[in-house]
Protein backbone atom coordinates (compact mmCIF):
# COMPACT_ATOMS: atom_id res chain seq x y z
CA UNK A 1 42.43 -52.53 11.66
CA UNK A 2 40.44 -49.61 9.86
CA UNK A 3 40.06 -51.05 6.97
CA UNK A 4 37.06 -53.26 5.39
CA UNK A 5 37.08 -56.65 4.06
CA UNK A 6 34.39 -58.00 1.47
CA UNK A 7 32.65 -61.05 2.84
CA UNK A 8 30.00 -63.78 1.91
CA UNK A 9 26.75 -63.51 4.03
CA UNK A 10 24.54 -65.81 2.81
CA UNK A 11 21.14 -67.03 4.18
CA UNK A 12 18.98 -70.17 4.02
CA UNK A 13 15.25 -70.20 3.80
CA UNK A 14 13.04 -73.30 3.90
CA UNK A 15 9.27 -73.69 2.83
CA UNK A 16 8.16 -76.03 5.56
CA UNK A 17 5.13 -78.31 5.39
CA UNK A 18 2.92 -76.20 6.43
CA UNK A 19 3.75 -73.93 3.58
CA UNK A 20 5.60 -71.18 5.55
CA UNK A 21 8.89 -69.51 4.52
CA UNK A 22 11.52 -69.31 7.31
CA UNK A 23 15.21 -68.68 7.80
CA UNK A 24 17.02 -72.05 8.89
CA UNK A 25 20.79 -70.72 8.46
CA UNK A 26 22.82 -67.81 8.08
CA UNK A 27 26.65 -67.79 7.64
CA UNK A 28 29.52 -65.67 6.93
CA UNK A 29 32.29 -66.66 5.21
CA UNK A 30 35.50 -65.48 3.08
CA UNK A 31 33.64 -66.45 -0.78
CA UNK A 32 30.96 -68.24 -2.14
CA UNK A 33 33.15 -71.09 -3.34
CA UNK A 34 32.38 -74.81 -3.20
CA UNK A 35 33.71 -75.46 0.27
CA UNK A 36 32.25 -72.62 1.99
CA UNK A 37 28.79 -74.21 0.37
CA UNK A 38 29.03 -77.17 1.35
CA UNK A 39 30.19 -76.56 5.19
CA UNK A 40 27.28 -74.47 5.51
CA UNK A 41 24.61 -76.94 4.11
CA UNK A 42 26.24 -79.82 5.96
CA UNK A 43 26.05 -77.58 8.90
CA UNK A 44 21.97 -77.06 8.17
CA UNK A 45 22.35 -81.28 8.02
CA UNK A 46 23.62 -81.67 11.31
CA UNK A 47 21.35 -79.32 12.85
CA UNK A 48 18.11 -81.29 11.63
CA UNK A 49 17.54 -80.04 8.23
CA UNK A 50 15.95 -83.04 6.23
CA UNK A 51 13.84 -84.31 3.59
CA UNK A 52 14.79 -81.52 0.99
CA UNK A 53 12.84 -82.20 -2.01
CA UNK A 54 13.86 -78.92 -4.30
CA UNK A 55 16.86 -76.26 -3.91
CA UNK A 56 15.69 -73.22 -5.29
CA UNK A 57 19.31 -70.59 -6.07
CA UNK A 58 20.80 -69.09 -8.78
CA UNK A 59 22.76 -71.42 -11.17
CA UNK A 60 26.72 -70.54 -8.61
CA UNK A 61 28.33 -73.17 -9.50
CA UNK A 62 30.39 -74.01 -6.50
CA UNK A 63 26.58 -73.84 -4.92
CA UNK A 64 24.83 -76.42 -7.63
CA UNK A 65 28.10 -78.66 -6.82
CA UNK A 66 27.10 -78.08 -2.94
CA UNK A 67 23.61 -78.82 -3.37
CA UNK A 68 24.47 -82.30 -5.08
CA UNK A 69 26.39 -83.58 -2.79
CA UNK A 70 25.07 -82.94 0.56
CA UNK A 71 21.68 -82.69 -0.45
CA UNK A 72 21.64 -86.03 -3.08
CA UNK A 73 18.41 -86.95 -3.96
CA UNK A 74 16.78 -83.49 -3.60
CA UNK A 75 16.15 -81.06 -7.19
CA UNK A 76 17.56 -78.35 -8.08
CA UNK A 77 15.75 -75.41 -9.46
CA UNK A 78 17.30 -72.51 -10.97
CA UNK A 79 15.61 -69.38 -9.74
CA UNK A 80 12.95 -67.75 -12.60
CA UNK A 81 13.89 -64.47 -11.12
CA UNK A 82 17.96 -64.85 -11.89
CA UNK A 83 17.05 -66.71 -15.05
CA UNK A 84 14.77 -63.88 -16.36
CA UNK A 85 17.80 -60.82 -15.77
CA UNK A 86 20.40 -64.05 -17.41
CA UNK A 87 18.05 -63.56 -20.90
CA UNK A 88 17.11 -59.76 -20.80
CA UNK A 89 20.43 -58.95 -20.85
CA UNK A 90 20.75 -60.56 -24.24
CA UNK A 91 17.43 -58.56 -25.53
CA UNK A 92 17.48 -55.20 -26.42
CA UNK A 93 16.18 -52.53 -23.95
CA UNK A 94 12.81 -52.02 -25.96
CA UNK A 95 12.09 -55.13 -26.09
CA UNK A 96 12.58 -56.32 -22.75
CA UNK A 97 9.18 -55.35 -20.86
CA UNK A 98 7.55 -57.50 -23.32
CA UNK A 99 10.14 -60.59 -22.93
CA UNK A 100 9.63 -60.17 -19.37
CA UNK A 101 5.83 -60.69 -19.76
CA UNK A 102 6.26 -63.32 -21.74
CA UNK A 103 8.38 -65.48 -19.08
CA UNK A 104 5.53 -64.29 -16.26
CA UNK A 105 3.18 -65.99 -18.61
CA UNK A 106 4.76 -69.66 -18.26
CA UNK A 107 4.44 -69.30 -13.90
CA UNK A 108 0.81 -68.47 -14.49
CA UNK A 109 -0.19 -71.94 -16.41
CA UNK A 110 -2.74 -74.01 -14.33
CA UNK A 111 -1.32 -77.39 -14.38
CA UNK A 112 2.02 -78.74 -15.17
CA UNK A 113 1.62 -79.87 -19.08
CA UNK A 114 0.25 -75.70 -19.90
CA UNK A 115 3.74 -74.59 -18.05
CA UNK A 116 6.03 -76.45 -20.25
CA UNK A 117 3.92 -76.17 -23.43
CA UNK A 118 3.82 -72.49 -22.64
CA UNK A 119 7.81 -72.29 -21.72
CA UNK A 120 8.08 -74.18 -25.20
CA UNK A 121 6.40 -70.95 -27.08
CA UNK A 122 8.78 -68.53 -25.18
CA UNK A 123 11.53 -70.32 -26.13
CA UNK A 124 10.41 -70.73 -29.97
CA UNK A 125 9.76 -66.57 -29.64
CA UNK A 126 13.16 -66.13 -28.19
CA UNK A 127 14.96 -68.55 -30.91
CA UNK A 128 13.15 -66.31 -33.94
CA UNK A 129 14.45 -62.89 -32.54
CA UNK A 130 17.59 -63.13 -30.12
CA UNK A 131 19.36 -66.79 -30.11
CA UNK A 132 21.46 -65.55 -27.26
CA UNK A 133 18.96 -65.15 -25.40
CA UNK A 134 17.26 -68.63 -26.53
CA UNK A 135 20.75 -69.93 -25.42
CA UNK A 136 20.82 -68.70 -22.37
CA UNK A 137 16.66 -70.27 -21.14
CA UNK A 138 17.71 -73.55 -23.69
CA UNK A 139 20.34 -74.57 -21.20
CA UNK A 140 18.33 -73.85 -18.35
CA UNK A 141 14.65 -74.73 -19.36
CA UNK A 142 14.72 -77.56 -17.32
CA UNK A 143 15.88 -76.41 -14.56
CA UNK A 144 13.53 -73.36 -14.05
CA UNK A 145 10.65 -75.69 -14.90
CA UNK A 146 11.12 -78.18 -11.69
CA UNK A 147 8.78 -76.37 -9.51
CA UNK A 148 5.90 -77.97 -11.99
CA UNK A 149 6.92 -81.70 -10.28
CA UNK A 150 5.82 -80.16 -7.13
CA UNK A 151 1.49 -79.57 -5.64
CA UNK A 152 0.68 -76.56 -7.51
CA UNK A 153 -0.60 -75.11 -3.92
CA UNK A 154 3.60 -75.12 -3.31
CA UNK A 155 4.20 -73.67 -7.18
CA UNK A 156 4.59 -69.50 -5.77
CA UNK A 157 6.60 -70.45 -2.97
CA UNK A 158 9.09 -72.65 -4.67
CA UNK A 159 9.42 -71.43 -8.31
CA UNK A 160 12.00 -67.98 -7.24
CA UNK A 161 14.01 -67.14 -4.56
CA UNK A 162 12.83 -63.46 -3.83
CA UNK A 163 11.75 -63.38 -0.43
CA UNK A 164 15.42 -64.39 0.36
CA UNK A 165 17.03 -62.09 -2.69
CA UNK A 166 15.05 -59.50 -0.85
CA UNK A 167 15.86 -60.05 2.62
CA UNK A 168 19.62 -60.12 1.54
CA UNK A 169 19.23 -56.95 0.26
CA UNK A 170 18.07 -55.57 3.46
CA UNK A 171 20.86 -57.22 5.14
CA UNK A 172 23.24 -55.54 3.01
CA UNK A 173 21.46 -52.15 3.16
CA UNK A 174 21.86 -52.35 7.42
């Protein structure tokens, strides 16, 4: 009718056991609301999709609610990526290159006791300078830490969502 209507595309990407990243649903839909959630990851179900372990998104919350109840049993991670822009927008622009170093630092541990001690000392920094901030990883600390349960050999395919963030850009761009 010449005129253009905003729409949902969103896209599901699985590590499989082999270790490789690869697209196992795409959907488009009216809004990213509960519903439209959880039809598409029941529709991933019926298709085959099982033995999720860890569902790695930003923290929607009509997705979280999704994740829990088709997916029950599985983790949830919120994505480092998402949670990183969350807190720099409560640091000032200066200071933020640093910050962001600082959060690089706790996916760059060896072993899974160095990434929480070390997400412990980045959340002590952030609590001394800029308690919104602090806020803002406190309520989420455990959630962006999951990926340390995991093999570390899975740990840089499973702690962000960028491959997917990126190919939803290009999706968008075309």
């Amino acid at each position: 009718g010449g005129r253009i209507i905003s729409v949902a595309a969103i896209i599901a990407m699985a590590v499989n056991t082999d270790g490789r990243r690869e697209i196992v649903g795409l959907c488009v839909g009216p809004s990213e609301a509960e519903t439209f959630w959880t039809d598409f990851l029941r529709s991933l179900k019926s298709r085959g999709l099982q033995g999720v372990k860890l569902v790695v998104s930003d923290a929607h919350v009509g997705l979280k609610a999704a994740i829990a109840s088709v997916f029950t049993g599985s983790r949830w991670q919120r994505c480092r990526t998402h949670l990183t822009t969350n807190v720099l927008t409560k640091i000032p622009r200066s200071a933020q290159p640093g910050v962001a170093a600082l959060f690089r630092m706790i996916f760059l541990q060896q072993d899974a006791a160095a990434v929480r001690q070390q997400a412990e000392q980045v959340l002590a920094a952030l609590r001394a300078r800029w308690p919104d901030a602090a806020r803002i990883f406190a309520d989420a600390f455990e959630d962006v830490l999951a990926f340390a349960a995991f093999p570390k050999e899975h740990w840089r395919k499973i702690w962000s969502n960028n491959p997917q963030e990126r190919l939803n850009k290009e999706i968008r761009r075309r």
